[in-house]
Protein backbone atom coordinates (compact mmCIF):
# COMPACT_ATOMS: atom_id res chain seq x y z
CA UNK A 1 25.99 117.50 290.20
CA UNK A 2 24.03 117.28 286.67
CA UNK A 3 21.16 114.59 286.22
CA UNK A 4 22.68 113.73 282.80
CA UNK A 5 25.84 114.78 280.90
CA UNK A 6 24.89 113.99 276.71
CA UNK A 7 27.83 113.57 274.42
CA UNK A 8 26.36 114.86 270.81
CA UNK A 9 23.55 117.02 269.64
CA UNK A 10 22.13 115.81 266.37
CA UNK A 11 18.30 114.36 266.40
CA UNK A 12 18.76 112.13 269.50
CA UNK A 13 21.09 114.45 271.73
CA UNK A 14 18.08 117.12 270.78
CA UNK A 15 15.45 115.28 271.31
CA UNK A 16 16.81 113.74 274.76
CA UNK A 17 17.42 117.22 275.39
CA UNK A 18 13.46 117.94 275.63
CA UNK A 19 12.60 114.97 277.43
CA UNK A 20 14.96 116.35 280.42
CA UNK A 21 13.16 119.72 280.05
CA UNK A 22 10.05 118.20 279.94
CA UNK A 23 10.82 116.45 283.49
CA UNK A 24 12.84 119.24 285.06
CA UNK A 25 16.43 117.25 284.80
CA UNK A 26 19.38 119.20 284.55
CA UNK A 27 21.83 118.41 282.27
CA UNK A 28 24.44 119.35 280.07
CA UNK A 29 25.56 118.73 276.31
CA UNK A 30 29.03 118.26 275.17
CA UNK A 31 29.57 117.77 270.69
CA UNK A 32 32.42 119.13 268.97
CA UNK A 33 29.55 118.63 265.66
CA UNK A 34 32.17 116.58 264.06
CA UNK A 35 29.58 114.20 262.82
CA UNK A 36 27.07 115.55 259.89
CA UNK A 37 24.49 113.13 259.69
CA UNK A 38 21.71 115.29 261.08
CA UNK A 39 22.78 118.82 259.16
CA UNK A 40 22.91 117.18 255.33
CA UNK A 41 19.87 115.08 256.37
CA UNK A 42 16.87 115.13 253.62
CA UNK A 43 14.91 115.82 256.95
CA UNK A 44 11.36 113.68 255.54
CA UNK A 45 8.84 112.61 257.85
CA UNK A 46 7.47 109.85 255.39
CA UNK A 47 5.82 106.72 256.96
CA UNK A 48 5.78 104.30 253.96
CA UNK A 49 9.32 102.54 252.79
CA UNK A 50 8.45 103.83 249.27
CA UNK A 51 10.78 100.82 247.87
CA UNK A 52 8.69 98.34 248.83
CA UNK A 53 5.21 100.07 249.52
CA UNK A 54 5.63 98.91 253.51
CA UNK A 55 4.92 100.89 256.71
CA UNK A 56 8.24 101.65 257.99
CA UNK A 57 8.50 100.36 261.80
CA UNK A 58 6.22 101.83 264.66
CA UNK A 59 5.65 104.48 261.96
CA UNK A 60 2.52 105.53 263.27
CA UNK A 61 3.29 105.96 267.17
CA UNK A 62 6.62 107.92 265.91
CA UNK A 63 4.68 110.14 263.63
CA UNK A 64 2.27 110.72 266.12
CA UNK A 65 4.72 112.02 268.52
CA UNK A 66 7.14 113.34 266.14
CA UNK A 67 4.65 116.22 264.83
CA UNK A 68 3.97 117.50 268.02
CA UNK A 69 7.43 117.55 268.77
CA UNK A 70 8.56 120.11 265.73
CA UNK A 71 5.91 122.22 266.49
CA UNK A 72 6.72 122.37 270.45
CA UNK A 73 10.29 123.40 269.28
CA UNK A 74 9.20 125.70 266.53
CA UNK A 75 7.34 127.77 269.76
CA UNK A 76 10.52 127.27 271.90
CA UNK A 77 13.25 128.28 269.29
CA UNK A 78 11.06 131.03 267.58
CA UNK A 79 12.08 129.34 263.92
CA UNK A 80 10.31 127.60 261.27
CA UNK A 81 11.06 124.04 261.31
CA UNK A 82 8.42 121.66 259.71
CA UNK A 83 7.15 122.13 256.24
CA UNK A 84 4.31 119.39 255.20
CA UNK A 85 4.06 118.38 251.81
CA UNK A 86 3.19 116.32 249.50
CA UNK A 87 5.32 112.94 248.63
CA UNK A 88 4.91 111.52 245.83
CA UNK A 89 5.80 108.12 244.71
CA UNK A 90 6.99 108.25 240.64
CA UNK A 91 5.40 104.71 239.23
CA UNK A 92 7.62 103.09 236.79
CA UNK A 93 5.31 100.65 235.34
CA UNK A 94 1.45 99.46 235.05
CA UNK A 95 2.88 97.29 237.46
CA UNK A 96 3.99 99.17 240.24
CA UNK A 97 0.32 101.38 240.04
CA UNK A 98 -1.30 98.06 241.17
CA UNK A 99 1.26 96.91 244.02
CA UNK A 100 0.41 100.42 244.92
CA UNK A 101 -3.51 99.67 244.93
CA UNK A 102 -2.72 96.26 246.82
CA UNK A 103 -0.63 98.03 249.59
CA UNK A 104 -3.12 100.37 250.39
CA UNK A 105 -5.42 98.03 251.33
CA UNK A 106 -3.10 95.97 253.91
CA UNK A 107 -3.81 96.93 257.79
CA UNK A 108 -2.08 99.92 258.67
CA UNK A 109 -0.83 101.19 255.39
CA UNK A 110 -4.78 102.47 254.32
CA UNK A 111 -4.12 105.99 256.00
CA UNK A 112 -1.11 106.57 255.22
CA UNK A 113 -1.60 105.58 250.96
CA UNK A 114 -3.67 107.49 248.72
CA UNK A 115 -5.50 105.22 246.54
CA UNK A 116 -6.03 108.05 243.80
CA UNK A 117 -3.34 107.57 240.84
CA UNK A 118 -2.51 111.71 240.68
CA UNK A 119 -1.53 112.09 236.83
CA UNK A 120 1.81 113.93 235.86
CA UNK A 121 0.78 117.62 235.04
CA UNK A 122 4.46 118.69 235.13
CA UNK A 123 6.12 119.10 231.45
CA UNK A 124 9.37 118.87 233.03
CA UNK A 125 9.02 115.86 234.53
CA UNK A 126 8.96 112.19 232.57
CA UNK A 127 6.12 110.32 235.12
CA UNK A 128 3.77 108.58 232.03
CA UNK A 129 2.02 106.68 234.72
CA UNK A 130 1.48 109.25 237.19
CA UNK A 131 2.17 109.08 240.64
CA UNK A 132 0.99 107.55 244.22
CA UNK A 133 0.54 110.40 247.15
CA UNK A 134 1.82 109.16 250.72
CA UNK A 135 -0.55 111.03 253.38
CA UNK A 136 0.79 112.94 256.22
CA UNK A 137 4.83 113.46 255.09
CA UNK A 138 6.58 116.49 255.26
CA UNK A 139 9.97 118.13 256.13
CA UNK A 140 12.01 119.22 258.76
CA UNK A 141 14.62 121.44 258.23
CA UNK A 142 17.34 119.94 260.42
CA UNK A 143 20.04 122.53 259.39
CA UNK A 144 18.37 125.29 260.91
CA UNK A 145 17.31 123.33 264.09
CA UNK A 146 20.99 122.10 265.19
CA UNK A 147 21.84 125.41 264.79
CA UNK A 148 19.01 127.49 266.69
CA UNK A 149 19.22 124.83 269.52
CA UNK A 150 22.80 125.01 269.83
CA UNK A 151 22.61 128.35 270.14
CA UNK A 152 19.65 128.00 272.72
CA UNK A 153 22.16 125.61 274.79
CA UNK A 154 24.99 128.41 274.95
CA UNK A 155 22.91 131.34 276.00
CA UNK A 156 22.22 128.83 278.65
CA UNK A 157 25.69 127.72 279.64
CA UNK A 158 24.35 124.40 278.82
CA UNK A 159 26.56 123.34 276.00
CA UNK A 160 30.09 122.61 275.51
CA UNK A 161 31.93 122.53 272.49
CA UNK A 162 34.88 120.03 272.29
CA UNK A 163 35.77 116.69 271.26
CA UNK A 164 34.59 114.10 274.16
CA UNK A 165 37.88 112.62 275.19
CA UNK A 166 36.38 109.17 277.07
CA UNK A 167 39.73 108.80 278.28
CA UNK A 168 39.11 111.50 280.32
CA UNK A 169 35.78 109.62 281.65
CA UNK A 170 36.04 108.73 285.19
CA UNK A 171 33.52 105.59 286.66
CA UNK A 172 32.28 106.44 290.19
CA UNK A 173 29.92 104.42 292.59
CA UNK A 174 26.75 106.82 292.22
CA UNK A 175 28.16 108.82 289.21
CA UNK A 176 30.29 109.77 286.61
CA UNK A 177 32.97 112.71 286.55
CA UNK A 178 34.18 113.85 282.81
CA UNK A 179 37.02 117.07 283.70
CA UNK A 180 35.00 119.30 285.82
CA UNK A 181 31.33 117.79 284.78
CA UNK A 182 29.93 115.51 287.76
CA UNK A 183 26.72 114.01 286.38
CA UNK A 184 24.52 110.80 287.89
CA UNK A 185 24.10 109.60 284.36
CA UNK A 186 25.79 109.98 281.01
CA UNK A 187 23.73 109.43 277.46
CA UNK A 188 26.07 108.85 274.35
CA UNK A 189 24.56 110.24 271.43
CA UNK A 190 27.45 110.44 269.34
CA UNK A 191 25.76 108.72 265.86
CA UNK A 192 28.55 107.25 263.92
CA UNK A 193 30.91 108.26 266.48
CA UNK A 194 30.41 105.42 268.29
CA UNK A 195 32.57 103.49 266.89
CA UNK A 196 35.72 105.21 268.73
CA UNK A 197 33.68 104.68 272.12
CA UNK A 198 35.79 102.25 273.91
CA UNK A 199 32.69 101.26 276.25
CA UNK A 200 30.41 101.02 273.04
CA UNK A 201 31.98 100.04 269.82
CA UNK A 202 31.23 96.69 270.32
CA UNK A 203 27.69 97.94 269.03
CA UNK A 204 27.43 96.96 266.09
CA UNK A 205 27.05 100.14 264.25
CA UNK A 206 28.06 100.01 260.25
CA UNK A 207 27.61 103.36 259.10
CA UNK A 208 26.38 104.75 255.63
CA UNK A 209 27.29 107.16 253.90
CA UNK A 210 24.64 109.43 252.16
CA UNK A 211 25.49 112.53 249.78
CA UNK A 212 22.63 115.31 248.48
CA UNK A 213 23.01 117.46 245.41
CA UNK A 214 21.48 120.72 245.71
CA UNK A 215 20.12 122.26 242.26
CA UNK A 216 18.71 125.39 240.99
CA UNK A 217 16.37 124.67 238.59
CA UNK A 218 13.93 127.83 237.68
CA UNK A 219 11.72 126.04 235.12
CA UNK A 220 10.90 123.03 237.09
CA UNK A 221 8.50 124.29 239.39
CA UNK A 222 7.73 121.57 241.52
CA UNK A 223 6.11 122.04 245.16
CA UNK A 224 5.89 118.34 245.75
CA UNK A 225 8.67 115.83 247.16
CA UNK A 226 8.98 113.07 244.56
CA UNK A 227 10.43 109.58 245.01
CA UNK A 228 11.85 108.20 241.71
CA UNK A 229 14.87 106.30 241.77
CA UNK A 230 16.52 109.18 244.16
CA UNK A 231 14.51 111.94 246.02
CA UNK A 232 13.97 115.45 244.61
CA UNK A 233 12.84 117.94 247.35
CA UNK A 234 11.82 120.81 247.19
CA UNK A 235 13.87 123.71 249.57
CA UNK A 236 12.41 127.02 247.96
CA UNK A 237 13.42 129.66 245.16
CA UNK A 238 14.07 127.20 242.89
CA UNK A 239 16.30 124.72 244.61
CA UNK A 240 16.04 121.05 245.09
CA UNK A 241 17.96 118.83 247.06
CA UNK A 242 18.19 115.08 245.42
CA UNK A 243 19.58 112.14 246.73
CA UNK A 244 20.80 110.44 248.55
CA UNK A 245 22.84 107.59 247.79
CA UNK A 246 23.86 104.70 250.30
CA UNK A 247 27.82 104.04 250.32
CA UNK A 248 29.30 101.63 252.75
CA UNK A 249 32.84 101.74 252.27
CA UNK A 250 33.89 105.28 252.23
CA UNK A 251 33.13 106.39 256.02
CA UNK A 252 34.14 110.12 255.68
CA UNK A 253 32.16 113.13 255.30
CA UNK A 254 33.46 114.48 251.96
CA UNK A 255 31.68 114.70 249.44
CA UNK A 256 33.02 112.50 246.55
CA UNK A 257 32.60 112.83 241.91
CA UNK A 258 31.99 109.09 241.89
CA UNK A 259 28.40 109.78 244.46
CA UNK A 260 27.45 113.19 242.54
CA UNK A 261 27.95 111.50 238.81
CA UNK A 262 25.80 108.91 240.33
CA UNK A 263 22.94 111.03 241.50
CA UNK A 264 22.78 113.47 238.09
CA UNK A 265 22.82 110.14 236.04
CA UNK A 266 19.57 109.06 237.96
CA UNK A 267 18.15 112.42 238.20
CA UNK A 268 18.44 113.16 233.96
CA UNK A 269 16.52 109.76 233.89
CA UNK A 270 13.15 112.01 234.94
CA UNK A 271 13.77 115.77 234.58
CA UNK A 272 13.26 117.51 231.32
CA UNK A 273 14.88 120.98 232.10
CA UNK A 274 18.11 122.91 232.55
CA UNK A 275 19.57 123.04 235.76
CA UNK A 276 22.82 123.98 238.11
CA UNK A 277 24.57 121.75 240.82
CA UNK A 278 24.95 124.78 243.12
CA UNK A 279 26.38 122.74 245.98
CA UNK A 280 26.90 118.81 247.41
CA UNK A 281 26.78 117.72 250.82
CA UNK A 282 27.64 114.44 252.46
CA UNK A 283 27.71 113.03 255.79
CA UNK A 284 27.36 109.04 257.46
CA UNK A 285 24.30 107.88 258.79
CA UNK A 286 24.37 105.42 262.03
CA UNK A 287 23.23 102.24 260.74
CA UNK A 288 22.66 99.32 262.85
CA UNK A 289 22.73 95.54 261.40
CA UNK A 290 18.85 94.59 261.94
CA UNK A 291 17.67 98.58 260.98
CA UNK A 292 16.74 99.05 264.32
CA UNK A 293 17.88 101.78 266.89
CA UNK A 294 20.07 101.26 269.51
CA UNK A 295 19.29 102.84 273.41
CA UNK A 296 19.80 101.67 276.83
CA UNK A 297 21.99 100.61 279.70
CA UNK A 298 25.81 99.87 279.42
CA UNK A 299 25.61 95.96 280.19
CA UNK A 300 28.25 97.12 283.26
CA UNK A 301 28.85 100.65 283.58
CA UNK A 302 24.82 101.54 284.61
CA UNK A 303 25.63 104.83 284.57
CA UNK A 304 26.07 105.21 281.30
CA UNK A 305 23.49 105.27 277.99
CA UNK A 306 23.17 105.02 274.56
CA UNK A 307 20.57 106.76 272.03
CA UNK A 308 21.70 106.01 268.45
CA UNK A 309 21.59 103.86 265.42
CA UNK A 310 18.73 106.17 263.71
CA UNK A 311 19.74 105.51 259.49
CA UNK A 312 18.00 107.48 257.47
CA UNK A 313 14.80 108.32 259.46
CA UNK A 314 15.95 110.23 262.66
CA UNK A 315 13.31 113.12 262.17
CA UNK A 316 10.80 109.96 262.87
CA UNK A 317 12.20 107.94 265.35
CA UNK A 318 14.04 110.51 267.82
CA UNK A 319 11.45 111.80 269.96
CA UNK A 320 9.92 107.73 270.20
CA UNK A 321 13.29 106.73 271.15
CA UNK A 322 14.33 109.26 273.53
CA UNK A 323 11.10 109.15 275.57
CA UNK A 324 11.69 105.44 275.68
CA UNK A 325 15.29 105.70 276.85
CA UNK A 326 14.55 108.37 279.74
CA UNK A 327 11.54 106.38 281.34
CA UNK A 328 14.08 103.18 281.40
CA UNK A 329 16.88 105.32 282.61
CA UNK A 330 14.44 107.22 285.98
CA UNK A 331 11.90 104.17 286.52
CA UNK A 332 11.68 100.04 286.13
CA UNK A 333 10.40 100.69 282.51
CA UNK A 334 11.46 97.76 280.31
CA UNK A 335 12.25 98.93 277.12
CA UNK A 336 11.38 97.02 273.78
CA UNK A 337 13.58 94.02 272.35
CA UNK A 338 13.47 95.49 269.17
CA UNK A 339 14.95 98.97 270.62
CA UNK A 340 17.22 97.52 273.54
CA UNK A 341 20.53 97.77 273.07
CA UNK A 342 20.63 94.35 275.48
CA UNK A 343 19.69 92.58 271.91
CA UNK A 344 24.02 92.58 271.52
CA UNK A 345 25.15 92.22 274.65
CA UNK A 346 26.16 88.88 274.15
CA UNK A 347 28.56 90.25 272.13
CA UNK A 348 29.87 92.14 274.58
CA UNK A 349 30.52 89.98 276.82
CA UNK A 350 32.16 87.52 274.32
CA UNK A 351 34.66 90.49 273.73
C-alpha cells in the first residue's frame, strides 16, 4: 500500500514529489510526459508582472521557498539547475521610466524594483530609454530537471511510464486501487490534461498555448534576460530563447508558422543583428479562469487530489503549492480561498 499514487511529473508532480520525501511518504509517479508545458517552459523566477509593473501573487513567500528548493534538488540530482540573472525591463517611452519610478515605491514592490534607469550599452539592441532591473530573477532550466528526476524515479522503481487510464481507477472505502497500484491517496497533476479527467474536468481549466523560438545569434552578446514586447533569454553559446506567445484556440503541442512569424516580427522590432531560428518549441500551459492555482480535495471522492492550474509561472508557485496541498491532505490544515480548488465546487455539483 503507497501513501500517494501522482499522475504527472512536470513542476507540481516534482515538487509534490519532495514534499513526500521530505515527510518519509511513499509514493509512486505514473506520466506518459504527453503534456509539454514544463519542458518548453522559459523557466523565469521573476516576481514583478513586467506588463503592468505589479508584484505577481504571494510572490515573495513563493520566491522565498522556491530558491531553496532548486538548490536542494541541484544537491540531490547532481545537475545544474538555477541560473540567476539579470531581468531587464526594455522601457518604451519617457512614460513607462516613471510608472517604473512610481511602482517601486508601492509596499512590496521596493525590493524587488531597481530604481536605477541602467542605460542601453548594447549596439545590437534598440532600448533609447534604457532599461528597469527586477531584483532577485533568474532561471531554471526545467528541461534538464524533468529529465534528471525522471531518471532519479526509475533507478528507484518509483516511476511508471504510461498513459493514466482513469477508467481503470477503482474507488475503495480507505483507498484507491489503479491496476496493481493500491495507494491511500491519489494527487492528479496532469496540467492541461485535466481536462480528459472525468472526476476533474469540471475544473475550469482553459489552457494556453505558448511557443519559444530558439536563436543563434553570435554578435548579440547579451548576458541579461530582457522583457520587450516578448522575452529574449539568454541559454549560452550564443543562443536565445524568445517568446512566448499566448494562443487560446489551438490546444495542441505543435509548433505552428502563424506563432513563429509572430514572435520574429516582434523580436526585429529591438535587435540590430543577424541571426538563425535554430529550433521552435511549443507546448499548453494550465490556465485557470481567475489566474489562480488549483489544489485540494475531490468535493466526493476524498481520496483523491489535485495540484494544477500553474500558467506561466510554475518554477514560482510549485513548491508554495505543493507544501500547501500535502499539509491539507495529512492534517486539518485549511488551505487558502484563493488556492482551494473548493472555490468551483459549486460547479460541480450543478453538473
Amino acid at each position: 500500500m503507497l501513501d500517494y499514487l501522482i499522475v504527472g511529473l512536470g513542476l507540481a508532480g516534482i515538487s509534490f514529489c519532495e514534499q513526500l520525501v521530505k515527510h518519509g511518504r511513499s509514493y509512486t509517479v505514473i506520466s506518459d510526459t504527453s503534456q509539454t508545458s514544463t519542458l518548453v517552459a522559459g523557466g523565469l523566477y521573476n516576481p514583478v508582472i513586467l506588463k503592468r509593473f505589479t508584484l505577481a501573487w504571494k510572490a515573495k513567500e513563493q520566491l522565498a521557498m522556491a530558491i531553496p528548493f532548486y538548490s536542494d534538488l541541484e544537491k540531490k540530482l547532481g545537475v545544474k539547475l538555477n541560473y540567476p540573472l539579470p531581468v531587464y525591463r526594455r522601457f518604451a517611452s519617457i512614460e513607462e521610466q516613471n510608472l517604473w519610478f512610481e511602482a517601486s515605491d508601492k509596499k512590496g514592490l521596493a525590493e524587488f524594483l531597481s530604481t536605477e534607469i541602467h542605460p542601453n550599452k548594447n549596439p545590437n539592441i534598440d532600448a533609447p530609454f534604457g532599461y528597469g532591473e527586477v531584483l532577485g530573477a533568474g532561471r531554471i532550466d526545467t528541461r534538464t530537471l524533468v529529465s534528471s528526476y525522471m531518471a532519479y524515479l526509475i533507478a528507484r522503481d518509483f516511476f511508471a511510464k504510461e498513459t493514466f487510464d482513469h477508467s481503470e481507477l477503482q474507488i475503495k472505502a480507505d483507498h484507491i486501487q489503479y491496476k496493481s497500484f493500491k495507494a491511500r491517496r491519489i494527487v492528479f497533476a496532469e496540467g492541461f490534461g485535466m481536462k480528459q479527467n472525468p472526476f476533474f474536468n469540471y475544473l475550469p481549466i482553459q489552457g494556453s498555448k505558448g511557443e519559444y523560438l530558439f536563436i543563434k545569434a553570435p554578435d548579440l552578446k547579451e548576458k541579461s534576460a530582457i522583457k520587450s514586447s516578448i522575452f529574449c533569454i539568454p541559454e549560452g553559446n550564443d543562443i536565445y530563447r524568445i517568446g512566448a506567445n499566448y494562443a487560446r484556440e489551438d490546444k495542441t503541442n505543435a509548433p505552428t508558422d502563424a506563432a513563429k512569424r509572430e514572435l520574429l516580427k516582434k523580436w526585429d522590432g529591438f535587435i540590430r543583428c543577424d541571426y538563425e531560428v535554430v529550433d521552435h518549441v511549443a507546448g499548453v500551459r494550465p490556465t485557470v479562469s481567475d489566474r489562480k492555482p488549483l489544489v485540494g480535495q475531490h468535493p466526493e471522492h476524498h481520496a483523491m487530489y489535485v495540484l494544477n492550474g500553474f500558467g506561466s509561472r510554475g518554477v514560482m508557485t510549485g513548491p508554495y503549492a505543493s507544501e500547501r496541498l500535502y499539509k491539507s491532505s495529512t492534517s486539518d490544515y485549511f488551505l487558502d480561498k484563493e488556492l482551494n480548488l473548493a472555490r468551483f465546487t459549486g460547479k460541480y455539483f450543478q453538473n
